[in-house]
N, C-alpha and C. Protein backbone atom coordinates (compact mmCIF):
# COMPACT_ATOMS: atom_id res chain seq x y z
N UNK A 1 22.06 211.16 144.96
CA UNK A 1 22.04 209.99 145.81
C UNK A 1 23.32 209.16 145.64
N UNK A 2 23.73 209.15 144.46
CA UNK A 2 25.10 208.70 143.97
C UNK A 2 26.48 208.84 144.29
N UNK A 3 26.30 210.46 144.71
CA UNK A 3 27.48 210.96 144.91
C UNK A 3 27.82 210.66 146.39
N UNK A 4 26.73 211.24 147.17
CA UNK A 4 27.01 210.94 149.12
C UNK A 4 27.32 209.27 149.13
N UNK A 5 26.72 208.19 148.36
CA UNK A 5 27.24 206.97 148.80
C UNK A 5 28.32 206.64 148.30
N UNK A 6 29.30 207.32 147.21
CA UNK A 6 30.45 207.22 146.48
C UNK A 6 31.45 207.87 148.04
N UNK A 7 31.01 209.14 148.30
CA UNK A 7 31.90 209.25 149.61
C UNK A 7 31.83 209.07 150.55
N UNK A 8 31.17 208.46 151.08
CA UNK A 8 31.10 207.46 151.93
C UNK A 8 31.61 206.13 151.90
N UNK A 9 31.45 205.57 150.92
CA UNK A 9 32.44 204.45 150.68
C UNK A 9 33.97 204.69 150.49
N UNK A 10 34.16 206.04 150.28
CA UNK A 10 35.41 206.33 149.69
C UNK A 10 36.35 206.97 151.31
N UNK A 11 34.93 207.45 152.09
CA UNK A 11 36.03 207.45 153.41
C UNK A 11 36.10 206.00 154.54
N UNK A 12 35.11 205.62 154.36
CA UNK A 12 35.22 204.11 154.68
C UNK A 12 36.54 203.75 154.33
N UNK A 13 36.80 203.24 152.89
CA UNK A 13 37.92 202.74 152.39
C UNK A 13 38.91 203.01 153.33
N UNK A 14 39.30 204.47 153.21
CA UNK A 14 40.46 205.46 153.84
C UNK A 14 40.58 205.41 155.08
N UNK A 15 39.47 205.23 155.87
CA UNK A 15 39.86 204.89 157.04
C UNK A 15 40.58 203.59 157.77
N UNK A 16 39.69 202.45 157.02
CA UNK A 16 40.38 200.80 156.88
C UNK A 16 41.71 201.02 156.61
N UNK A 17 42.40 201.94 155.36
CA UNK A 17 43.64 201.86 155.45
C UNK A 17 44.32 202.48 155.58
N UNK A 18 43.99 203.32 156.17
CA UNK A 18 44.94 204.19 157.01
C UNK A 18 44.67 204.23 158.90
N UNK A 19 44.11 202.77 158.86
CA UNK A 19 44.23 202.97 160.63
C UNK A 19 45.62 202.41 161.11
N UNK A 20 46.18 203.04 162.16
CA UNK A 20 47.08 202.63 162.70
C UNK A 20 47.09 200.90 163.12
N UNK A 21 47.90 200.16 162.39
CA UNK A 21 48.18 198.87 162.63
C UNK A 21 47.46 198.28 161.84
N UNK A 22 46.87 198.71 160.48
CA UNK A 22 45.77 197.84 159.67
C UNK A 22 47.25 196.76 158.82
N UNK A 23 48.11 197.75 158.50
CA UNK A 23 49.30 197.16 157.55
C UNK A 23 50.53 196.44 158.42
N UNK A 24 50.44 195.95 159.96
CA UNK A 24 51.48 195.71 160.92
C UNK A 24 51.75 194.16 161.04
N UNK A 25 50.64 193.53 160.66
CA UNK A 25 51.32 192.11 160.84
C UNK A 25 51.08 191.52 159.24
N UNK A 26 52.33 191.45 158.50
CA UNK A 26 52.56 190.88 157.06
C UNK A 26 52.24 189.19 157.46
N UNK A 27 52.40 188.42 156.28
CA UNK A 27 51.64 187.06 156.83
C UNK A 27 53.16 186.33 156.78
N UNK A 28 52.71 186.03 158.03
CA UNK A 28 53.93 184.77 158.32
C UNK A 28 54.10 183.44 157.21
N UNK A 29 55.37 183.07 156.72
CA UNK A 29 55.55 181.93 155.69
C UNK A 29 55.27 180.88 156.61
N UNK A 30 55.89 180.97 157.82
CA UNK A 30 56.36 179.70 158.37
C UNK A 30 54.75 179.19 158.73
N UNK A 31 53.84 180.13 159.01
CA UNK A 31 52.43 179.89 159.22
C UNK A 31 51.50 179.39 158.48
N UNK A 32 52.10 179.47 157.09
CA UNK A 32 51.29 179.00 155.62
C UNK A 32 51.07 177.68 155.47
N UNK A 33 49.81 176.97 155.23
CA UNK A 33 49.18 176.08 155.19
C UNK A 33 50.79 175.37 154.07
N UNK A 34 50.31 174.04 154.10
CA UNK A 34 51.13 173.34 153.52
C UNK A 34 50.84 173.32 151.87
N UNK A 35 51.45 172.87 150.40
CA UNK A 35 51.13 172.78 149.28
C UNK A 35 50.04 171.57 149.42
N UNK A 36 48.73 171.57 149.02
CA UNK A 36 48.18 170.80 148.80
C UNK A 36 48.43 169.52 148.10
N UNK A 37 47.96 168.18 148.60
CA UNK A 37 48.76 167.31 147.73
C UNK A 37 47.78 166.62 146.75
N UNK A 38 48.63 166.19 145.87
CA UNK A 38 47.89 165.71 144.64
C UNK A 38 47.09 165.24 144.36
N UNK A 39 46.20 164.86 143.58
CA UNK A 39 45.44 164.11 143.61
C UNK A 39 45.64 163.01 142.74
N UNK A 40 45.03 161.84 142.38
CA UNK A 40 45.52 160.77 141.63
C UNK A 40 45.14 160.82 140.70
N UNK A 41 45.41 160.20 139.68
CA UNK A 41 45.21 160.60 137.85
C UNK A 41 43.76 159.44 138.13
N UNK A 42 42.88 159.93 137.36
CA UNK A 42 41.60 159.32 137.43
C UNK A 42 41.17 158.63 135.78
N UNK A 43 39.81 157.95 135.65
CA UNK A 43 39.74 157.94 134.54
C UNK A 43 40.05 158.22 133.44
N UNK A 44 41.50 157.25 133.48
CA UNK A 44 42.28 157.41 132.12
C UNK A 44 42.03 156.25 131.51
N UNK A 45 41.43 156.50 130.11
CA UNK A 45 41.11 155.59 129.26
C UNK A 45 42.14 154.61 128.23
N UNK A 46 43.75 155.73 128.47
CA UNK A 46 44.68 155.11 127.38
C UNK A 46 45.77 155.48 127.43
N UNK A 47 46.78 155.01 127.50
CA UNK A 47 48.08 155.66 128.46
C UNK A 47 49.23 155.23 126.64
N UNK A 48 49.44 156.24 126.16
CA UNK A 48 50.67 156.68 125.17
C UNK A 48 51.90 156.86 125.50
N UNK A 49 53.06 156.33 125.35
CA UNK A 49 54.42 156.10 125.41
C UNK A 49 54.55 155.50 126.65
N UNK A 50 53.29 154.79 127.72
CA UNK A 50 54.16 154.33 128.63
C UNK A 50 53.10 153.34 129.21
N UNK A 51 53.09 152.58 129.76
CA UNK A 51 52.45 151.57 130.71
C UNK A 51 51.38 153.05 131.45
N UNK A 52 50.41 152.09 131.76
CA UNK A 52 49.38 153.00 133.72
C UNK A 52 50.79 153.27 134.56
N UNK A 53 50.69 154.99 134.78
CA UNK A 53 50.96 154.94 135.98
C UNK A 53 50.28 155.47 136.98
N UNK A 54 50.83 155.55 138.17
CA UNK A 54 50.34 156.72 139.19
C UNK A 54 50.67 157.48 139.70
N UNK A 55 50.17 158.47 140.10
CA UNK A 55 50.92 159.70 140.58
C UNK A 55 51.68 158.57 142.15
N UNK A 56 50.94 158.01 142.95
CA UNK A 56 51.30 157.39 143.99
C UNK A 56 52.75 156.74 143.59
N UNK A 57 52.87 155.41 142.65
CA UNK A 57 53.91 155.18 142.66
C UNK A 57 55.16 156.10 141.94
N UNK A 58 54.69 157.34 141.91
CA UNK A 58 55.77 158.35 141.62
C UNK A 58 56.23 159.38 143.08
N UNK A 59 55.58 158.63 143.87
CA UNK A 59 55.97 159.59 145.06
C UNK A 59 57.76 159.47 145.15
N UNK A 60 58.40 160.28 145.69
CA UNK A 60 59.61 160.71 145.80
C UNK A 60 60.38 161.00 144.49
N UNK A 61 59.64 161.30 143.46
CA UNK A 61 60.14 161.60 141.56
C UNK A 61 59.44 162.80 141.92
N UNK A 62 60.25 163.94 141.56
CA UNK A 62 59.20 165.16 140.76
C UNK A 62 58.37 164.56 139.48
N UNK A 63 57.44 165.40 139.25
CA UNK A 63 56.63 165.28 138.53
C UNK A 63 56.11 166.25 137.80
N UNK A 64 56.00 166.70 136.35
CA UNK A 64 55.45 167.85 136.24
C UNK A 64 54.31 167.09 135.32
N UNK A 65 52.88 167.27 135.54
CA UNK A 65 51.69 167.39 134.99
C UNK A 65 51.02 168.09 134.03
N UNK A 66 50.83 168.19 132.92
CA UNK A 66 50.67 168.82 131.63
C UNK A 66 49.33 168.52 131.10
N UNK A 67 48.40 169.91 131.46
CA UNK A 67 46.87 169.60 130.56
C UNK A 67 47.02 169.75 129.45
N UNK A 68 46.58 169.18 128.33
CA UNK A 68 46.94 170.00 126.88
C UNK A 68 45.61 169.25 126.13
N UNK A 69 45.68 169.67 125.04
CA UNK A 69 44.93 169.14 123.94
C UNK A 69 45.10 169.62 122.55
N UNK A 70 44.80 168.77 121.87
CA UNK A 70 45.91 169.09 120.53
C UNK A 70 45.76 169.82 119.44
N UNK A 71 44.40 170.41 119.10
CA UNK A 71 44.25 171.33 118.80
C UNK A 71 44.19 172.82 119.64
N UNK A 72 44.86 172.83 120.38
CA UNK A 72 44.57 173.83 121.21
C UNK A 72 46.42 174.82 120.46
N UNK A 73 46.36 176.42 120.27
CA UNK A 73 47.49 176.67 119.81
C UNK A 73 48.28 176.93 121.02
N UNK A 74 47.45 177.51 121.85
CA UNK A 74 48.22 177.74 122.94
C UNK A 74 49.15 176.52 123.66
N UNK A 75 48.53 175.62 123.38
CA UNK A 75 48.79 173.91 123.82
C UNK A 75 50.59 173.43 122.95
N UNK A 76 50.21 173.73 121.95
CA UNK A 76 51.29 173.47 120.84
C UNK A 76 52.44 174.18 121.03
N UNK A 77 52.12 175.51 120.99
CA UNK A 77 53.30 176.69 121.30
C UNK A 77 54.03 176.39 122.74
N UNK A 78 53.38 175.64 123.49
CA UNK A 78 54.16 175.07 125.00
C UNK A 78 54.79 174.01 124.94
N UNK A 79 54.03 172.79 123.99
CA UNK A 79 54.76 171.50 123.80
C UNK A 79 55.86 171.37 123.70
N UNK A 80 57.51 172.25 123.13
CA UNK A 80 58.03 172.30 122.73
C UNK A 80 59.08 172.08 124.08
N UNK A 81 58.51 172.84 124.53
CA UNK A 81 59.26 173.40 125.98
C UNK A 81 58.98 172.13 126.78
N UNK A 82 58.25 171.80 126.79
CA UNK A 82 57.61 170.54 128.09
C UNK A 82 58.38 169.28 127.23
N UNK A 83 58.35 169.41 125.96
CA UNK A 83 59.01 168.10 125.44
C UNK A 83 60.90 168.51 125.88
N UNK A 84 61.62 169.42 126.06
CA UNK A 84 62.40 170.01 126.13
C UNK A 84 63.05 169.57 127.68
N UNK A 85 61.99 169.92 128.09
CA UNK A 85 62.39 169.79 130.18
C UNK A 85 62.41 167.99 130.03
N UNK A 86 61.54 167.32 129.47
CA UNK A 86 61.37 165.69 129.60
C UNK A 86 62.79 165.37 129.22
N UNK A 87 63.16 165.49 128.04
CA UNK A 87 64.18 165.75 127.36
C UNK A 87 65.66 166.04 128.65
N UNK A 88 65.84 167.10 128.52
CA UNK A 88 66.91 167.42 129.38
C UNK A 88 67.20 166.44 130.89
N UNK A 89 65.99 166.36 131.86
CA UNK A 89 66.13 166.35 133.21
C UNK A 89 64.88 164.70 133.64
N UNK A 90 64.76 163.93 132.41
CA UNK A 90 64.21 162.71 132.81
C UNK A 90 65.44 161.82 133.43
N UNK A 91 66.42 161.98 132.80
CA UNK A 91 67.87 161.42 133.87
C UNK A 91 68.47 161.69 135.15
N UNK A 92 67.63 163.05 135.46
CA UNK A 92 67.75 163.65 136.55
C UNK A 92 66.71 163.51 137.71
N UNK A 93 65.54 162.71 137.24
CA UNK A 93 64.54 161.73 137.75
C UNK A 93 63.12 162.90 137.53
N UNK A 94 63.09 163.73 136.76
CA UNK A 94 61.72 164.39 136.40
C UNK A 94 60.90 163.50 135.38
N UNK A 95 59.42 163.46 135.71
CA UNK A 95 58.65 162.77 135.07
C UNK A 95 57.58 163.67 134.25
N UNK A 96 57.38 163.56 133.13
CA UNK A 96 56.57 164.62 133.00
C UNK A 96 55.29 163.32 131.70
N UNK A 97 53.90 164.18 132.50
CA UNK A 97 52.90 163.12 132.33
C UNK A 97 51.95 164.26 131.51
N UNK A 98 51.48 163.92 130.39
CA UNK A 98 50.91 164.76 129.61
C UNK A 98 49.64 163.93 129.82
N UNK A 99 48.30 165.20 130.66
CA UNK A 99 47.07 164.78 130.42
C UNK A 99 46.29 165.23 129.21
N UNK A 100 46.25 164.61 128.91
CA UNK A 100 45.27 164.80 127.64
C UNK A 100 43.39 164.99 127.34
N UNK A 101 43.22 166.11 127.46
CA UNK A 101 42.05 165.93 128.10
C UNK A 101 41.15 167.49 127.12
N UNK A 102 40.66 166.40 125.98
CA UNK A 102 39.91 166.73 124.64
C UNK A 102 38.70 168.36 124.89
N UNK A 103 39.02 168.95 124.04
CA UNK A 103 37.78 170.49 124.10
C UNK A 103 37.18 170.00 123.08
N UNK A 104 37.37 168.95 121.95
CA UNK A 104 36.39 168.81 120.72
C UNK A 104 36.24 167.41 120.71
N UNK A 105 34.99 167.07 120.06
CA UNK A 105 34.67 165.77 120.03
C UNK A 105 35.86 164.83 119.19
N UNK A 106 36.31 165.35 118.39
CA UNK A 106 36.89 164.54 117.48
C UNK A 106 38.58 164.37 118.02
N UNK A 107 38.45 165.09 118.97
CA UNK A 107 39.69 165.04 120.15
C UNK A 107 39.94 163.87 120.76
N UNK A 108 38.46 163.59 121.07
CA UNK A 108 38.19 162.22 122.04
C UNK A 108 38.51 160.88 121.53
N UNK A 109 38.83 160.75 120.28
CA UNK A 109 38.88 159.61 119.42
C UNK A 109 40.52 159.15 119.74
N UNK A 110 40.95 158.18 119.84
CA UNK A 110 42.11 157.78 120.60
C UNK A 110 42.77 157.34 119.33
N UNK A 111 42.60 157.07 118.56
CA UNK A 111 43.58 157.07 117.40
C UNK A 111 43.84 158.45 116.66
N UNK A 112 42.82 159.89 116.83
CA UNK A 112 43.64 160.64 116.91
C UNK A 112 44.21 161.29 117.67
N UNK A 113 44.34 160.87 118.66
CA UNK A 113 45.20 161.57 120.14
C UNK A 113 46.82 160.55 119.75
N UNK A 114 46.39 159.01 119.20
CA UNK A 114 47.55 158.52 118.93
C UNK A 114 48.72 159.39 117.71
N UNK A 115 47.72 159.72 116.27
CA UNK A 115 48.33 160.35 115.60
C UNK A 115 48.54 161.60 116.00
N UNK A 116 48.00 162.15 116.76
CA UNK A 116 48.63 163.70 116.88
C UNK A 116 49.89 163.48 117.36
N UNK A 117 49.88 162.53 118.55
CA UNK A 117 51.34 162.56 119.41
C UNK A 117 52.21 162.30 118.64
N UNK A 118 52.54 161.20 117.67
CA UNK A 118 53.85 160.93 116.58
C UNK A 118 53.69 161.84 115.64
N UNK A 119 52.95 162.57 115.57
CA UNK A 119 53.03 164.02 114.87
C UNK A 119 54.02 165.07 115.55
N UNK A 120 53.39 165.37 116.42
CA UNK A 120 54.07 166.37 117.73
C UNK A 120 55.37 165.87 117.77
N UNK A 121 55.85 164.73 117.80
CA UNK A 121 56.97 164.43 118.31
C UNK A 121 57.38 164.13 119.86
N UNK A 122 56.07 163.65 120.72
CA UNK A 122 56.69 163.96 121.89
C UNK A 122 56.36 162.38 122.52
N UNK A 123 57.49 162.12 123.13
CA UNK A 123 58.07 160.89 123.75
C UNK A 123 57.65 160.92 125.23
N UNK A 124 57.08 161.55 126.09
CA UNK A 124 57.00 161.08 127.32
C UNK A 124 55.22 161.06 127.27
N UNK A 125 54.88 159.95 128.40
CA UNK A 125 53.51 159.58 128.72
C UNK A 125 52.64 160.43 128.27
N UNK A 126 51.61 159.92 127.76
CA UNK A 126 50.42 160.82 127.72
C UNK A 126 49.09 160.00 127.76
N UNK A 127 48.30 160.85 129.30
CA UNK A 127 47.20 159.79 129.65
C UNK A 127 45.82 160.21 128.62
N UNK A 128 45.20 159.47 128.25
CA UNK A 128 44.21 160.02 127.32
C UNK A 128 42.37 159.92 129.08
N UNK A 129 41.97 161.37 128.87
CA UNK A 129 41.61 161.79 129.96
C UNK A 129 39.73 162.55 129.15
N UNK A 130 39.04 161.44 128.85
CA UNK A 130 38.01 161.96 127.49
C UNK A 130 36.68 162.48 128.86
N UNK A 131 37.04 161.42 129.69
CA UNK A 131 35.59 162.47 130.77
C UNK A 131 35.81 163.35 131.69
N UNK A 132 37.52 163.98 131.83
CA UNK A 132 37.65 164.79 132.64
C UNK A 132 37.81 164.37 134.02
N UNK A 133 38.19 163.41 134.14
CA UNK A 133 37.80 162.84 135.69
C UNK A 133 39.47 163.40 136.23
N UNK A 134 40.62 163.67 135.65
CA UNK A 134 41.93 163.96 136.16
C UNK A 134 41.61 165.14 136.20
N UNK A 135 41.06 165.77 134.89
CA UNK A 135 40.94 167.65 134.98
C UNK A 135 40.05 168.25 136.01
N UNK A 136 39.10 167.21 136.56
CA UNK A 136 38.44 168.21 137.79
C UNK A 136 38.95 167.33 139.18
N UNK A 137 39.59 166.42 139.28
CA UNK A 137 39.99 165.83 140.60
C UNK A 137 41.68 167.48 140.97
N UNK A 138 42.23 167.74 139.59
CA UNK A 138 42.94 168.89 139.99
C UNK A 138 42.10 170.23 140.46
N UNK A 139 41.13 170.24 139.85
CA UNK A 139 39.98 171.55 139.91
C UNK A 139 40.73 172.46 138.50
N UNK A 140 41.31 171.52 137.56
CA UNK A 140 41.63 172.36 136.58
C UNK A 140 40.29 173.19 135.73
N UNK A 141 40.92 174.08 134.77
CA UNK A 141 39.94 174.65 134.18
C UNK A 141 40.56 175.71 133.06
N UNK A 142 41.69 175.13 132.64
CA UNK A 142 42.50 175.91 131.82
C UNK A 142 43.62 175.11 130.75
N UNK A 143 43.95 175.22 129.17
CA UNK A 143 44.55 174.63 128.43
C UNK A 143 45.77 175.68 128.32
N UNK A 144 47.01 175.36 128.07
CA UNK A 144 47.32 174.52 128.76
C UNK A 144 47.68 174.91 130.52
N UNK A 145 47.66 173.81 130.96
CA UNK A 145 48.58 173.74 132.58
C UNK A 145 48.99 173.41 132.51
N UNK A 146 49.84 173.12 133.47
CA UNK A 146 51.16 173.05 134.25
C UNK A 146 50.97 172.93 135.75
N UNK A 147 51.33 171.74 136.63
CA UNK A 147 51.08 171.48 137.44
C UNK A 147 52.67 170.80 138.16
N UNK A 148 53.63 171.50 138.93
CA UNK A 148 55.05 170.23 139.46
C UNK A 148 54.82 169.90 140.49
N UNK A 149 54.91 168.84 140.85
CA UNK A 149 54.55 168.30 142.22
C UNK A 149 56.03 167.49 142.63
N UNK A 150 55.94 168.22 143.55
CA UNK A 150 57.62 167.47 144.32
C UNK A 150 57.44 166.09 145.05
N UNK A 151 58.57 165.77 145.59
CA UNK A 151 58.79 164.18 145.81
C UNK A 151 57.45 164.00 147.08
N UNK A 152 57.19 164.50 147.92
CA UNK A 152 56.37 164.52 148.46
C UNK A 152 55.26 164.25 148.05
N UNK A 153 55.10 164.80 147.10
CA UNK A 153 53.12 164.41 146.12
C UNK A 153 52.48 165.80 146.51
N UNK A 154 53.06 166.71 146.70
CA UNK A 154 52.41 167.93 147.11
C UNK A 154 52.63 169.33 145.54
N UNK A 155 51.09 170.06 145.17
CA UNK A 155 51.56 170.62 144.21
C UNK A 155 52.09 171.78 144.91
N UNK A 156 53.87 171.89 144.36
CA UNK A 156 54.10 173.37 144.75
C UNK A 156 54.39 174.61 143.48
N UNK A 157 54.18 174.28 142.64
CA UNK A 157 53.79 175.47 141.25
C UNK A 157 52.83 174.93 140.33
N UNK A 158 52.10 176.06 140.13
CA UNK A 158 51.20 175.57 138.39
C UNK A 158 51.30 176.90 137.58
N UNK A 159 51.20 176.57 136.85
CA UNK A 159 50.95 177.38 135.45
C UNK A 159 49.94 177.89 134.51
N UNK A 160 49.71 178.63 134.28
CA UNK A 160 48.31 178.12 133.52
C UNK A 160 48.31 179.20 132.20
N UNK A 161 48.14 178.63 130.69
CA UNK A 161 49.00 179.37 129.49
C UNK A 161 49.96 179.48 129.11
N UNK A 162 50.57 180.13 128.02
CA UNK A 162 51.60 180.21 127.75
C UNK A 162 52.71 180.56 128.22
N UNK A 163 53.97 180.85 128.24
CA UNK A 163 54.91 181.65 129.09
C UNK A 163 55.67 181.06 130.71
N UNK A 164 56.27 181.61 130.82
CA UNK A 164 56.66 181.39 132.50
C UNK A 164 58.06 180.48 131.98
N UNK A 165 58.15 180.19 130.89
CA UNK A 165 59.02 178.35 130.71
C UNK A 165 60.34 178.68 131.62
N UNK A 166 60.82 179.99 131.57
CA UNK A 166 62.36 179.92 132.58
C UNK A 166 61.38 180.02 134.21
N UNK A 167 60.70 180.65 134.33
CA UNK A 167 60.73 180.50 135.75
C UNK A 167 60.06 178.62 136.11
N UNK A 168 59.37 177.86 135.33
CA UNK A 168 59.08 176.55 135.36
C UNK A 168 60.41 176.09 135.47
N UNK A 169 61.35 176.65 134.34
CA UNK A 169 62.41 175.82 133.96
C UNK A 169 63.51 175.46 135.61
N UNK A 170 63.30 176.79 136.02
CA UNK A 170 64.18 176.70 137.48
C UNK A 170 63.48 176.18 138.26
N UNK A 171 61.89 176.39 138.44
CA UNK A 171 61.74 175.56 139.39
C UNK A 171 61.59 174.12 139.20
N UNK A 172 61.63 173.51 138.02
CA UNK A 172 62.48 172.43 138.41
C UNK A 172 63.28 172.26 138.37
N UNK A 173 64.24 172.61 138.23
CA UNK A 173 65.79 172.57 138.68
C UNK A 173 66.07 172.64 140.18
N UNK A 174 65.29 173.34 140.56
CA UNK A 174 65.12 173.58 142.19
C UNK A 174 64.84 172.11 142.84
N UNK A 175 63.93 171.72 142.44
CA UNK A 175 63.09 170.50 142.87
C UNK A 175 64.31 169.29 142.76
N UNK A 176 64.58 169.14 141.59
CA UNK A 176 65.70 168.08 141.31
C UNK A 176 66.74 168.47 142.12
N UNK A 177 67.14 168.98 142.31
CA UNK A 177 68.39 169.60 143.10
C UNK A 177 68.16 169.26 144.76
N UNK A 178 67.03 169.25 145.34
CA UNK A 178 66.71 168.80 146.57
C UNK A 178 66.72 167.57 146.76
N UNK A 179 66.55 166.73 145.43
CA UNK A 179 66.79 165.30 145.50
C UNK A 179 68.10 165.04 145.90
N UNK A 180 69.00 165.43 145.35
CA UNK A 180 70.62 165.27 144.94
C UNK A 180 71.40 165.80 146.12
């Protein structure tokens, strides 16, 4: 009984792709829905190295958006790099906003989200984010991300884990460069 519905599905398949014109119209760019745009940083309980901001009054600044949490290794092994890009290209008008947004209870405690950060070493914003209200207004669901949103307020790359840092690294360079 197994086998006749295995080939049958298997000439099904073959026929779908191999009919004349199944592979003829590739998808148009110029047709592609636009980058979705951002959403606003939500229930943030505690804002580290910088005053409240908003994604709104950052419209026309790139922006790159950073989920992390501080016990996380994968989180740590990226910090370096994200403290790196803040570093290099905040003169070049990139903003980079570290959400902070706890996997353990003892995460949630804001004096140690304070000490982790002067631990870490890292100097640009970090929103303290304990009910998730920024991590699901993105529909995040992954430590760390990476989220750049261009002057527009629209996200046009994310990330999600370790790795990618040169292709991040150019695309913001890309982004800044459209400013200029």
């Amino acid at each position: 009984m197994i086998k006749p519905l295995f080939s049958l599905l298997a000439a099904c398949l073959m026929t779908a792709a191999c009919s004349a014109g199944a592979q003829d119209a590739p998808l148009n760019p110029r047709s592609a829905s636009p980058a979705p745009t951002v959403p606003e940083l939500r229930g943030i309980t505690h804002w580290i190295n910088s005053e409240p901001q908003t994604l709104e009054q950052l419209r026309g600044r790139v922006v790159l958006v950073e989920f992390w949490t501080y016990d996380c290794i994968n989180c740590l092994r990226t910090l370096p790099h994200v403290q790196q890009w803040h570093e290099r290209y905040r003169d070049q008008g990139l903003v980079v906003i570290g959400v902070h947004t706890p996997e353990y209870a003892h995460e949630k405690v804001t004096a140690n989200l304070d000490e982790a950060v002067d631990r870490l070493g890292i100097t640009y914003p970090v929103a303290q984010d304990n009910g998730y209200r920024t991590w699901n207004a993105f529909g995040n669901r992954y430590w760390p991300a990476l989220y750049l949103i261009d002057q527009g307020g629209r996200i046009v790359y994310q990330h999600f884990g370790e790795g990618a840092y040169a292709e991040t690294e150019t695309k913001i360079r890309q982004l800044l460069q459209a400013t200029h």
